[in-house]
N, C-alpha and C. Protein backbone atom coordinates (compact mmCIF):
# COMPACT_ATOMS: atom_id res chain seq x y z
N UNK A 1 -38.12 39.02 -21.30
CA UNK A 1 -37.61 38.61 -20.03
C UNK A 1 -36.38 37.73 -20.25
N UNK A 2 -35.21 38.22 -19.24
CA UNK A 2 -34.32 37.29 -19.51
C UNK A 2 -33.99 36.24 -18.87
N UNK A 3 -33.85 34.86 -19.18
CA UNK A 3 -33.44 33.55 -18.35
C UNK A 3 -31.90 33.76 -17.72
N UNK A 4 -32.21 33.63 -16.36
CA UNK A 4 -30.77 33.91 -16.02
C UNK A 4 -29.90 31.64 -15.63
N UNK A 5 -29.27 32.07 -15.97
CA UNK A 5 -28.42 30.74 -15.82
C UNK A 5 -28.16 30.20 -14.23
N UNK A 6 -28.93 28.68 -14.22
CA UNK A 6 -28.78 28.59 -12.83
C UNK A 6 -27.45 27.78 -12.40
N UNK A 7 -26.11 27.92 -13.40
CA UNK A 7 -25.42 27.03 -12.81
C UNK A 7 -25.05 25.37 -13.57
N UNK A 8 -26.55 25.13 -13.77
CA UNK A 8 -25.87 23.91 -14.43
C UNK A 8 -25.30 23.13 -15.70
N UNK A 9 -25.29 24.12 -16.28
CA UNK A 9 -24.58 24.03 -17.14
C UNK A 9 -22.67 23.97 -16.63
N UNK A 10 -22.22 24.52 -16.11
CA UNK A 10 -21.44 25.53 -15.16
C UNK A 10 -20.50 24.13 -14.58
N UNK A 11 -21.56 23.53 -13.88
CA UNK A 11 -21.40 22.37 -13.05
C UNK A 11 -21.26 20.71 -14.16
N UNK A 12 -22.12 21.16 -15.27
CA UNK A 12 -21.78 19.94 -15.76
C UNK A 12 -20.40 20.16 -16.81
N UNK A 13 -20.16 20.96 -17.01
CA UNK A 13 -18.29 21.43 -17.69
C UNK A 13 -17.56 21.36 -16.86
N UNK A 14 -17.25 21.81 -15.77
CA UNK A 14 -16.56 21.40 -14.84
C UNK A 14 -16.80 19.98 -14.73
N UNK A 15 -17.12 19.33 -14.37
CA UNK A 15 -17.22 17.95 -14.11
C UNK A 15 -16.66 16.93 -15.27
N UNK A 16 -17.02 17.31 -16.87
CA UNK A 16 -16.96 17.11 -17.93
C UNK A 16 -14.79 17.40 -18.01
N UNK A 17 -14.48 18.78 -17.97
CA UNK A 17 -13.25 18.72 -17.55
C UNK A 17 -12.30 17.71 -16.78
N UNK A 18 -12.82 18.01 -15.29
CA UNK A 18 -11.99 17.01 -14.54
C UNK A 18 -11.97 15.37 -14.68
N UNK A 19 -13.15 15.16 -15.62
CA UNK A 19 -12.99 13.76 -16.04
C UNK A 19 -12.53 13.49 -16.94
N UNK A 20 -12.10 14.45 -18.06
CA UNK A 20 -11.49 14.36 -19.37
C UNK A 20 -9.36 14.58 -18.47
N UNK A 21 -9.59 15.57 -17.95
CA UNK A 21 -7.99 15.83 -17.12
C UNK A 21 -7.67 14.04 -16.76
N UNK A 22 -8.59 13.48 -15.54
CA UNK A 22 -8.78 12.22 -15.15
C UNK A 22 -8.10 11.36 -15.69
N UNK A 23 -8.45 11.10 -17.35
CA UNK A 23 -8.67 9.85 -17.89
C UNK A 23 -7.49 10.58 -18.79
N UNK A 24 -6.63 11.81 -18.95
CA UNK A 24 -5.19 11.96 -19.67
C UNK A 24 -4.45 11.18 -18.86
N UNK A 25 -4.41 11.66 -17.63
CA UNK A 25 -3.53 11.46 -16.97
C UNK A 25 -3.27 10.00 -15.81
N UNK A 26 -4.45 9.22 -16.07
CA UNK A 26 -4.32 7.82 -15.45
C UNK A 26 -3.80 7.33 -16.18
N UNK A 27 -2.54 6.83 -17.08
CA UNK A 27 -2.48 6.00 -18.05
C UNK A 27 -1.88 5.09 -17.20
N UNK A 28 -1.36 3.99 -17.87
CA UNK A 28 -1.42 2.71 -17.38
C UNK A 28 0.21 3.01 -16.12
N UNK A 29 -0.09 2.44 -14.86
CA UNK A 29 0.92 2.52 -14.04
C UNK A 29 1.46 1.24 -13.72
N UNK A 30 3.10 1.57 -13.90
CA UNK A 30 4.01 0.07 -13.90
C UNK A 30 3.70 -0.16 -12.36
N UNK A 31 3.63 -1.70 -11.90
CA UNK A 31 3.73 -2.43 -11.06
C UNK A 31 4.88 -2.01 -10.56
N UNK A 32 4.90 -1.95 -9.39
CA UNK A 32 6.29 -1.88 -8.56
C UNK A 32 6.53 -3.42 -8.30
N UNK A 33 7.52 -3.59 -8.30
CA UNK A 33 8.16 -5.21 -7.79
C UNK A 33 9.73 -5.01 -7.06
N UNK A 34 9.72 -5.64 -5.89
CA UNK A 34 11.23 -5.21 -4.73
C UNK A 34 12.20 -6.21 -5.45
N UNK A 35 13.64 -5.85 -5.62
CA UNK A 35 14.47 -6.31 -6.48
C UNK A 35 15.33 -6.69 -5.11
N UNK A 36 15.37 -6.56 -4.13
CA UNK A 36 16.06 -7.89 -2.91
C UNK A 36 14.85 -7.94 -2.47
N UNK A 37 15.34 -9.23 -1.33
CA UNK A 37 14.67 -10.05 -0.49
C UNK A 37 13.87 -8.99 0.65
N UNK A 38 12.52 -9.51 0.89
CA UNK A 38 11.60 -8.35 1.52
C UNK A 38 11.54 -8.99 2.90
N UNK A 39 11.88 -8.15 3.95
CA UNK A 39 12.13 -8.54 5.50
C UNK A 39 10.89 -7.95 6.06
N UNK A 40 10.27 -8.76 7.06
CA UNK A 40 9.11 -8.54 7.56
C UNK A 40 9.62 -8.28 9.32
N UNK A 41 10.02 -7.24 9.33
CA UNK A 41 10.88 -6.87 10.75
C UNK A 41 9.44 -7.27 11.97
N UNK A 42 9.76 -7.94 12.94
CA UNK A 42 8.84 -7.99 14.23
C UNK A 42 9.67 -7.73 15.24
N UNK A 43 9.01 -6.67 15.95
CA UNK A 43 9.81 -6.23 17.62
C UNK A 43 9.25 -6.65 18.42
N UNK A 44 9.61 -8.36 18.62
CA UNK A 44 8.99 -8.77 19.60
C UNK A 44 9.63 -10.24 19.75
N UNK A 45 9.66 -10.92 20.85
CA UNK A 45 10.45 -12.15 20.75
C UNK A 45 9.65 -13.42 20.12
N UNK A 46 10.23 -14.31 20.13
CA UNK A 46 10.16 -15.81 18.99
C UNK A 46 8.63 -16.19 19.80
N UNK A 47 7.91 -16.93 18.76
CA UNK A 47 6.59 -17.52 19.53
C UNK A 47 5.64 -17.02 19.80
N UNK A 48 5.84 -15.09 19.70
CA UNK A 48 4.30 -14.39 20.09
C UNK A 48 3.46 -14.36 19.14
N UNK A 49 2.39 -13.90 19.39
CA UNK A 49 1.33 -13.37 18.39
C UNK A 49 1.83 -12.85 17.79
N UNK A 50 3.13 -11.91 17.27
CA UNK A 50 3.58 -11.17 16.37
C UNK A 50 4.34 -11.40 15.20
N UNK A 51 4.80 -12.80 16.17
CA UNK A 51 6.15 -13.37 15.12
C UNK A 51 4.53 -14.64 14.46
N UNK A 52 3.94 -15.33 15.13
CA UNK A 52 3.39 -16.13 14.61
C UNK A 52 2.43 -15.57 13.14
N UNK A 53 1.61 -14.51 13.71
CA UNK A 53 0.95 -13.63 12.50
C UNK A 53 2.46 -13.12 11.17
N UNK A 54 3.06 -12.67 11.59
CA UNK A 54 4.13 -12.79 10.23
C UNK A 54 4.57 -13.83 9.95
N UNK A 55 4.80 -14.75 10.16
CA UNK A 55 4.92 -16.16 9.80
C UNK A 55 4.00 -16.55 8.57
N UNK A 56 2.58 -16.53 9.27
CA UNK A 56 1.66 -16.71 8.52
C UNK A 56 1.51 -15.81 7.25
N UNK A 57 1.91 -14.74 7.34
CA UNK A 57 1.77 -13.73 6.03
C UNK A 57 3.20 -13.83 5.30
N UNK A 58 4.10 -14.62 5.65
CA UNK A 58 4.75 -15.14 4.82
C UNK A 58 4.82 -16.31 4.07
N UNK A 59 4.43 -17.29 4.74
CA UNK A 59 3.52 -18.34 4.45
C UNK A 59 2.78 -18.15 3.04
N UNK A 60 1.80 -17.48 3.46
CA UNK A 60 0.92 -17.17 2.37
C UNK A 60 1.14 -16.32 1.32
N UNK A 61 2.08 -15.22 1.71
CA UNK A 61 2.84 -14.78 0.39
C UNK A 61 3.53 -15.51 -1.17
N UNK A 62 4.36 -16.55 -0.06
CA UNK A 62 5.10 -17.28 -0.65
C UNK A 62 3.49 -18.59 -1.47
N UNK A 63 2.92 -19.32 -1.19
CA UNK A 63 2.81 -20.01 -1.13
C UNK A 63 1.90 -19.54 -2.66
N UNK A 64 1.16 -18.11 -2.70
CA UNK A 64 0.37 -17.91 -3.64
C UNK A 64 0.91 -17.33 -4.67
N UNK A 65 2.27 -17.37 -3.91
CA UNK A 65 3.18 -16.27 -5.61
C UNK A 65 2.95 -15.05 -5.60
N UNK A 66 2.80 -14.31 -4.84
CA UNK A 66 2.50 -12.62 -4.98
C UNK A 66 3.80 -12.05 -4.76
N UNK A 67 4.62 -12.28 -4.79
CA UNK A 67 6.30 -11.76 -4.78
C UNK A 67 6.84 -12.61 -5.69
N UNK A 68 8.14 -12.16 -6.47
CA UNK A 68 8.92 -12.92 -6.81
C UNK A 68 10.21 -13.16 -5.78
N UNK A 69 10.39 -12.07 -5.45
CA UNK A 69 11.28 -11.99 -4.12
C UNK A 69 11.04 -12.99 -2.75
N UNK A 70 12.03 -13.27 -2.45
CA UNK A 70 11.98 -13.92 -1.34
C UNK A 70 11.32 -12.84 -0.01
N UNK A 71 10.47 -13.90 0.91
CA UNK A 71 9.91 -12.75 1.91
C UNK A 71 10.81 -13.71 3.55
N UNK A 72 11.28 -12.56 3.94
CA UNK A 72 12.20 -13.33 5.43
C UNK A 72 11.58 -12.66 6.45
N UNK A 73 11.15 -13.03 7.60
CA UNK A 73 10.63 -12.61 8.69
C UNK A 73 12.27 -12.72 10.05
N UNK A 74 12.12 -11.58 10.28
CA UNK A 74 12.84 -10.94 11.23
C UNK A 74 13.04 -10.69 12.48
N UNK A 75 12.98 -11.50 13.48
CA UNK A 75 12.82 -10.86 15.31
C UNK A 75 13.78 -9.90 15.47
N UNK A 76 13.70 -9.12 16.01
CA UNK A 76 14.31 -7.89 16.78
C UNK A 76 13.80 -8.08 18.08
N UNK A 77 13.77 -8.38 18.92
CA UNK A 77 13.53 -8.16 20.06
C UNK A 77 13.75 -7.04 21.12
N UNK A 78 12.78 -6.21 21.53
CA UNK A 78 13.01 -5.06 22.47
C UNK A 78 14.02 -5.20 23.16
N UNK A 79 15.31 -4.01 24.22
CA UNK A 79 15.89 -4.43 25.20
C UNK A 79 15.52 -3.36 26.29
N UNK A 80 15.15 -4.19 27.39
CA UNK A 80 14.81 -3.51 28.51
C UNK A 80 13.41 -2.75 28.29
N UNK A 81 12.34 -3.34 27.82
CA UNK A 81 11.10 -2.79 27.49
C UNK A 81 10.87 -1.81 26.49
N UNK A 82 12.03 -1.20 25.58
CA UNK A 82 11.75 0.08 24.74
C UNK A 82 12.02 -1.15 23.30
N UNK A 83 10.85 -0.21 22.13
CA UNK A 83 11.34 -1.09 20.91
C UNK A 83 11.85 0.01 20.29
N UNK A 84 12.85 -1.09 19.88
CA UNK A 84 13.98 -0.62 18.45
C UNK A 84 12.87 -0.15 17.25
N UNK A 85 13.37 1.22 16.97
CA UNK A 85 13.05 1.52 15.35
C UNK A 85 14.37 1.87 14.38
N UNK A 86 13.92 0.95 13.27
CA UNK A 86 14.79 1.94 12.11
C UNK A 86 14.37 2.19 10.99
N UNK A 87 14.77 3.32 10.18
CA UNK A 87 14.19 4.15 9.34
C UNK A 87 15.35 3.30 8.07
């Protein structure tokens, strides 16, 4: 009588593969770091919840060292109810 193959073998090479592919190809990845000053654009005027929350995440950027770059927070303010985007 013959044993027919249920597969797992099948399943554990495949798996065995894509983790060997995995671990070629993760090698160590350089840090990105921004070489000018990083602008934290808000479309919204001075004093809101929007500008105050980026404030604060600049604040704390700066304060813990996670940039070397300077971080500047930005108002743009909407005109006539539509916000400005730029790409």
């Amino acid at each position: 009588m013959r044993r027919r193959n249920s597969g797992g073998d099948d399943d554990k090479n495949i798996c065995l593969a894509a983790g060997a592919a995995l671990a070629l190809t993760a090698g160590p990845a350089a840090a990105w770091e921004p070489t000018k000053p990083v602008e934290i654009v808000v479309a919204a005027g001075a004093g809101g919840a929007s500008d105050q929350m980026a404030r604060m995440m600049q604040a704390a950027i700066q304060k813990n060292n996670l940039m070397k770059q300077p971080v500047v927070v930005s108002l743009k303010a909407a005109r006539r109810g539509r916000r400005r985007s730029s790409t």
